[in-house]
N, C-alpha and C. Protein backbone atom coordinates (compact mmCIF):
# COMPACT_ATOMS: atom_id res chain seq x y z
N UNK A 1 9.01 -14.82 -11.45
CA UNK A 1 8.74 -13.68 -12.29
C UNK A 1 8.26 -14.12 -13.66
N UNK A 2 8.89 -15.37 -14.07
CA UNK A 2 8.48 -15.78 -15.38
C UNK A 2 7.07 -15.92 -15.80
N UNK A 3 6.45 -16.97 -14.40
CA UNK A 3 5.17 -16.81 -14.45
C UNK A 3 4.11 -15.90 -14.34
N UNK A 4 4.71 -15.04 -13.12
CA UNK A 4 3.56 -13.75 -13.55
C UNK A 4 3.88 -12.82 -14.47
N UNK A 5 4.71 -13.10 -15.51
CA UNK A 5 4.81 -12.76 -16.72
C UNK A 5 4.28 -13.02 -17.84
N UNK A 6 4.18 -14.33 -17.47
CA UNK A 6 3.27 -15.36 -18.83
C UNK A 6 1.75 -14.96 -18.47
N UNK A 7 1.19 -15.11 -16.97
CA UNK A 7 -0.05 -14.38 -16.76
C UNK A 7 -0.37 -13.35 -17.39
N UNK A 8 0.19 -12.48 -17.10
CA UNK A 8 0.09 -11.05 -17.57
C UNK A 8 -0.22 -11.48 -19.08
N UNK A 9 0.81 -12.02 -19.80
CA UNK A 9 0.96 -11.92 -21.19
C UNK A 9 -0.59 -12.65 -21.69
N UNK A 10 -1.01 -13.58 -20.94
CA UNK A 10 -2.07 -14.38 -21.24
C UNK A 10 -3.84 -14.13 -21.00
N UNK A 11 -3.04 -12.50 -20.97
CA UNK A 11 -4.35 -11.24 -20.01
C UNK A 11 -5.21 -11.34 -19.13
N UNK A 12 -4.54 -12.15 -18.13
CA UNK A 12 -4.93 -12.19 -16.68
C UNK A 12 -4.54 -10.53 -15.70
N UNK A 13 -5.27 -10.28 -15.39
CA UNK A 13 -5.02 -9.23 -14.43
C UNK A 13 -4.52 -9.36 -12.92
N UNK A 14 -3.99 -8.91 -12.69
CA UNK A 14 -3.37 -9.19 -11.25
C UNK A 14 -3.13 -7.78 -10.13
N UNK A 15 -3.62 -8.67 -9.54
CA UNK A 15 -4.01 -7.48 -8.13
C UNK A 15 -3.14 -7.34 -7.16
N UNK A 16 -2.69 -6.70 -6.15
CA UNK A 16 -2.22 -6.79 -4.76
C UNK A 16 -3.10 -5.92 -3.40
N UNK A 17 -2.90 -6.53 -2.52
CA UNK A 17 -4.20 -5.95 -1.90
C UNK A 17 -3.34 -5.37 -1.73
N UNK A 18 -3.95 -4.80 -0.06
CA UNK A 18 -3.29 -3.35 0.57
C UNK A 18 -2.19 -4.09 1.73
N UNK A 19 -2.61 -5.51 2.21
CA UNK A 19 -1.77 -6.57 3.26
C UNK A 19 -1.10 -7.20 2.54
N UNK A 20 -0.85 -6.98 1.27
CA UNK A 20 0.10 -8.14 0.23
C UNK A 20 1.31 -6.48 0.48
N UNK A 21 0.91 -5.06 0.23
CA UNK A 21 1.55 -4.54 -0.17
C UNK A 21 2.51 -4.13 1.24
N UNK A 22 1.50 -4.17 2.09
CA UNK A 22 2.25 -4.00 3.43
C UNK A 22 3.34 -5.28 3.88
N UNK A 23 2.55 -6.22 3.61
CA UNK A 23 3.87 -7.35 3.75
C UNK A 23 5.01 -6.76 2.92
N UNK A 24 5.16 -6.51 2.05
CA UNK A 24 6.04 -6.42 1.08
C UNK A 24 7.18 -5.19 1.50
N UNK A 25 6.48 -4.06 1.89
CA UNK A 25 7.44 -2.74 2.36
C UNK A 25 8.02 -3.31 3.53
N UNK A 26 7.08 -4.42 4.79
CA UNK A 26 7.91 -4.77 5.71
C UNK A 26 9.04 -5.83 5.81
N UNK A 27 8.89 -6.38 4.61
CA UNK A 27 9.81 -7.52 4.14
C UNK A 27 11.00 -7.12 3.35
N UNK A 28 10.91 -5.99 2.83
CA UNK A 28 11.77 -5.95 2.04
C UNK A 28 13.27 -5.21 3.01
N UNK A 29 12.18 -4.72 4.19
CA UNK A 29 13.27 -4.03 5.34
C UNK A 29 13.56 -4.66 5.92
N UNK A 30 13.33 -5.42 6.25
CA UNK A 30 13.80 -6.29 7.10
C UNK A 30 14.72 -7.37 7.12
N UNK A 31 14.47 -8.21 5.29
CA UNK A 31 15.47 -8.99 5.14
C UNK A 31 16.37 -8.72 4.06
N UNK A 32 15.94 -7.45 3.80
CA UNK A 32 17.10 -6.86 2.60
C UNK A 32 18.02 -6.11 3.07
N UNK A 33 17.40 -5.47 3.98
CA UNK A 33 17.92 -3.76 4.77
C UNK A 33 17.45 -2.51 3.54
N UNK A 34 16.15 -3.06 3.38
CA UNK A 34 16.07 -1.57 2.22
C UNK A 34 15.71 -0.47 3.36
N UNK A 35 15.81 0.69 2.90
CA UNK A 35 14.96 2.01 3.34
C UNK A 35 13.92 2.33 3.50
N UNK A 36 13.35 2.70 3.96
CA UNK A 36 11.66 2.87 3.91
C UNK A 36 11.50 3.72 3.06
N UNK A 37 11.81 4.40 2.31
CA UNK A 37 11.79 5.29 1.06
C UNK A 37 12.52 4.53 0.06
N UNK A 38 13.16 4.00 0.14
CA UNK A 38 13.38 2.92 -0.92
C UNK A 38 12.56 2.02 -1.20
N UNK A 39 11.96 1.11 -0.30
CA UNK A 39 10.58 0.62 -0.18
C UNK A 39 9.69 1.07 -0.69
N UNK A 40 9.48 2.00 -0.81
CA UNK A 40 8.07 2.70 -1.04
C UNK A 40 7.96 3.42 -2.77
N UNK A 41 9.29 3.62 -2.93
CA UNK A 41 9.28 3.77 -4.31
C UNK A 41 9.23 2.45 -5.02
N UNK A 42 10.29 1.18 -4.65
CA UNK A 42 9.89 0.30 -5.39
C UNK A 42 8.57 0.05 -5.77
N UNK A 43 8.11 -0.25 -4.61
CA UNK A 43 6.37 -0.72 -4.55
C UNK A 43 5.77 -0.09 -5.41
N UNK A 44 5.91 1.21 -5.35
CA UNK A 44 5.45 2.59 -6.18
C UNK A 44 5.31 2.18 -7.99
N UNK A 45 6.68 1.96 -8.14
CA UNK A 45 7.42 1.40 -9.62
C UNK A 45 6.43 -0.06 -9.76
N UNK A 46 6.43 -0.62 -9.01
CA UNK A 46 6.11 -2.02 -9.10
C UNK A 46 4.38 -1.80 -9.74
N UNK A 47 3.72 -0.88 -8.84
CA UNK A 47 1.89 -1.08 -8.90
C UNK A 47 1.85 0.08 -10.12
N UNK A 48 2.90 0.86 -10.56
CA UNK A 48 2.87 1.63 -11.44
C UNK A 48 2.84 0.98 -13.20
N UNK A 49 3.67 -0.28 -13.07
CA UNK A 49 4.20 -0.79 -13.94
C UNK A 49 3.69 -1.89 -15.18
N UNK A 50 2.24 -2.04 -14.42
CA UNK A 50 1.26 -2.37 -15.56
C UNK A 50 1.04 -3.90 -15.51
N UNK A 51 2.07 -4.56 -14.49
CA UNK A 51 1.97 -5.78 -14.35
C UNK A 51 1.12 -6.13 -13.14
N UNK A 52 1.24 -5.50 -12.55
CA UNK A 52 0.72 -5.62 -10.67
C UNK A 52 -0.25 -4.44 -10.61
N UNK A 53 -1.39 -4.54 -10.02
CA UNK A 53 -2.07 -3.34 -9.86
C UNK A 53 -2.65 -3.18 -8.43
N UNK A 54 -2.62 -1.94 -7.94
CA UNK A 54 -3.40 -1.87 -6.48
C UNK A 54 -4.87 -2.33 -6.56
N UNK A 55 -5.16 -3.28 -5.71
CA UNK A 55 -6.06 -4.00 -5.24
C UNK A 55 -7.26 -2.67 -4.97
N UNK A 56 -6.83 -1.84 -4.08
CA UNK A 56 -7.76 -0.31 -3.67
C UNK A 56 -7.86 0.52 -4.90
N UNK A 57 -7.11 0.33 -5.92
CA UNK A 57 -7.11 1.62 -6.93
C UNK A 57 -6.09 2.06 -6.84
N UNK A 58 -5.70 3.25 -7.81
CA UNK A 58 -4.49 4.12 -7.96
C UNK A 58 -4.57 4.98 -6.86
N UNK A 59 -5.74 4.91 -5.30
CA UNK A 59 -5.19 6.12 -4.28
C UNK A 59 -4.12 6.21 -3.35
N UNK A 60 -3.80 3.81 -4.06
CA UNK A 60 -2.83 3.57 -2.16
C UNK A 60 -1.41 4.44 -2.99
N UNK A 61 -1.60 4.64 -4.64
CA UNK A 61 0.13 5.55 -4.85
C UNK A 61 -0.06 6.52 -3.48
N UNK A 62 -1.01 7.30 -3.26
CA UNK A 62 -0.67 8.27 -2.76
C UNK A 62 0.19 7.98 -1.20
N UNK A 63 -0.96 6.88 -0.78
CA UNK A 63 0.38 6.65 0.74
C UNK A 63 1.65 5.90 0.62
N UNK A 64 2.20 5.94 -0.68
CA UNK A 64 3.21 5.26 -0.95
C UNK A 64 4.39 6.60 -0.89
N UNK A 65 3.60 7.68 -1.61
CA UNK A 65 3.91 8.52 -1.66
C UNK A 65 4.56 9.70 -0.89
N UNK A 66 3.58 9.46 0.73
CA UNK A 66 3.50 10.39 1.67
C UNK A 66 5.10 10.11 2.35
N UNK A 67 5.71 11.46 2.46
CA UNK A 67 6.63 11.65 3.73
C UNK A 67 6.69 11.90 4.91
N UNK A 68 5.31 12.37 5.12
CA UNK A 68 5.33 12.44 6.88
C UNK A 68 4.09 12.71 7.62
N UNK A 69 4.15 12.26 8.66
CA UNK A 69 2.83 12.00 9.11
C UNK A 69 2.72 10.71 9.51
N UNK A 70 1.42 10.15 9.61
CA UNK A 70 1.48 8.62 9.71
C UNK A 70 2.17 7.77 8.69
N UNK A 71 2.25 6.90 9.47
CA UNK A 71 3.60 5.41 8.68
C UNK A 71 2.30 4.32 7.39
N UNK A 72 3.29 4.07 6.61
CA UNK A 72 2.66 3.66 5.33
C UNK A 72 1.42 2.35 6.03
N UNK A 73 1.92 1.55 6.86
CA UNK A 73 0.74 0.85 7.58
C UNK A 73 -0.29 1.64 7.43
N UNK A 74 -0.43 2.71 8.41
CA UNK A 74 -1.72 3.46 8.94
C UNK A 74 -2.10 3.65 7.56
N UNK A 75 -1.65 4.43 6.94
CA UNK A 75 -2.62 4.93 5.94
C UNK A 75 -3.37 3.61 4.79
N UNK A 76 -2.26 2.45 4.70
CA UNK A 76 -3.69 1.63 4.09
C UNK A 76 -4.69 1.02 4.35
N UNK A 77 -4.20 1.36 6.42
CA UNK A 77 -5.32 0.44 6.86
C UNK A 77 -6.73 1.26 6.80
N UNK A 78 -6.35 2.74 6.76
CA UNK A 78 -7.43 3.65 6.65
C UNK A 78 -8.08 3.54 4.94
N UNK A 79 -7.03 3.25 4.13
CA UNK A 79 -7.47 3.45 2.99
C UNK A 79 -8.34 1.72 2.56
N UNK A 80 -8.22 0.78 3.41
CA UNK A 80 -9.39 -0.16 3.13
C UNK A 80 -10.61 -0.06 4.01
N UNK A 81 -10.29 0.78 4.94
CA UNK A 81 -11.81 1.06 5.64
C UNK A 81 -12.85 2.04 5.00
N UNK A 82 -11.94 3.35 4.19
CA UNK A 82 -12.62 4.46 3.52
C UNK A 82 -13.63 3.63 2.07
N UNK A 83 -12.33 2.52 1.81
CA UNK A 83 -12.98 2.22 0.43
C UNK A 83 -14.20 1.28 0.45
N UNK A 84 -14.52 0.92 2.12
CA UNK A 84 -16.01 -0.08 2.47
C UNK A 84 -16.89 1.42 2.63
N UNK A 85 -16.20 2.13 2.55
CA UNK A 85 -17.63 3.86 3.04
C UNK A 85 -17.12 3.42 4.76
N UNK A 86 -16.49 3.17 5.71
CA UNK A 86 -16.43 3.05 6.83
C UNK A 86 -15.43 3.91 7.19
N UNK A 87 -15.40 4.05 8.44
CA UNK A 87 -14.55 5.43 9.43
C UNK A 87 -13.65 4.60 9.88
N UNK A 88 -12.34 5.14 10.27
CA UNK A 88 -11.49 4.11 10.90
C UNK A 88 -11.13 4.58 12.23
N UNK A 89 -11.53 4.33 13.31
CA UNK A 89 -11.38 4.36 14.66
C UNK A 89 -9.41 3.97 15.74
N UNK A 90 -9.28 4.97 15.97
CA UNK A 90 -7.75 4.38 16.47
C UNK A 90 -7.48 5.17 17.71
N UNK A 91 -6.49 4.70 18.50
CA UNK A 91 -5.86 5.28 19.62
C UNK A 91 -4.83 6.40 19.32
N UNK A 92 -3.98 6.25 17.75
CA UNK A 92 -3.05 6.57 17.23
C UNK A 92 -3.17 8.16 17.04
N UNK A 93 -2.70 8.89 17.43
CA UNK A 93 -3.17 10.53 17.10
C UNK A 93 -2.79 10.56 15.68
N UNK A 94 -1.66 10.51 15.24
CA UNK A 94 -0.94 10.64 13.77
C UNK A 94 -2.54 10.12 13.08
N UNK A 95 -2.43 8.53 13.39
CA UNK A 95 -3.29 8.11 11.98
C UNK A 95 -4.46 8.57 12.50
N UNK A 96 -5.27 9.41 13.22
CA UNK A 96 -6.18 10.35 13.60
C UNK A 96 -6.54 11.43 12.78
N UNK A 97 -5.02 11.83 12.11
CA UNK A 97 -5.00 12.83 11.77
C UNK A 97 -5.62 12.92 10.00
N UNK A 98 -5.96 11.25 9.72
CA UNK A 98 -6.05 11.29 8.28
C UNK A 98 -7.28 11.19 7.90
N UNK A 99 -7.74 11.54 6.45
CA UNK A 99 -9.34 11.91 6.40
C UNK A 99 -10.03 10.48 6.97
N UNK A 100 -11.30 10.53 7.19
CA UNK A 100 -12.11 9.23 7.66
C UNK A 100 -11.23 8.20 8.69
N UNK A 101 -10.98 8.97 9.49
CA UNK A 101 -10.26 8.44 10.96
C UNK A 101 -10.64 9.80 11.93
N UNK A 102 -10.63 9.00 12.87
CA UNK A 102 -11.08 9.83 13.88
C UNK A 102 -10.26 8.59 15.43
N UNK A 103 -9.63 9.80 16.21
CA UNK A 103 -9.26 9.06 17.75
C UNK A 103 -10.32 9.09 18.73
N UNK A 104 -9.81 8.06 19.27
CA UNK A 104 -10.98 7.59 20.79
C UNK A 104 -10.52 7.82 22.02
């Protein structure tokens, strides 16, 4: 923490993609026992917090955000395909259901 503190301080910017952030919600359940809503706010707090920033922009808050529907996976995998201008293709009806996805 120290160091990406001194970064920060040394006005380096720092990113997290959308697979840094997904590692992270699945890691934190797994070897912490957090919640998946506990998860998701941290993360939330974390890319909110001026040190860490979403890699996609301020839209992945929103699937950080979401309670129901597709699972926080789906939606960033949709949200790095939307942000190439590309459609995201799936078997998944849920993540079907989200803009620029479509099922096969």
């Amino acid at each position: 923490m120290r160091r990406l503190t001194a970064l920060a301080g040394d006005g380096a910017e720092i990113f997290a993609s959308n697979q840094v952030i997904g590692e992270a919600y699945i890691a934190v359940q797994h070897h912490y026992g957090v919640s998946k809503t506990e998860a998701k706010s941290a993360l939330s707090q974390v890319l909110q917090s001026g040190l860490i920033a979403p890699l996609n922009g301020y839209t992945v808050l929103a699937a950080l955000e979401s309670k129901a529907g597709p699972g926080l996976l789906d939606r960033l995998i949709v949200n790095d395909y939307t942000r190439t201008e590309l459609e995201t293709l799936t078997l998944d009806r849920k993540m079907a259901a989200l803009p620029n996805a479509n099922h096969l």
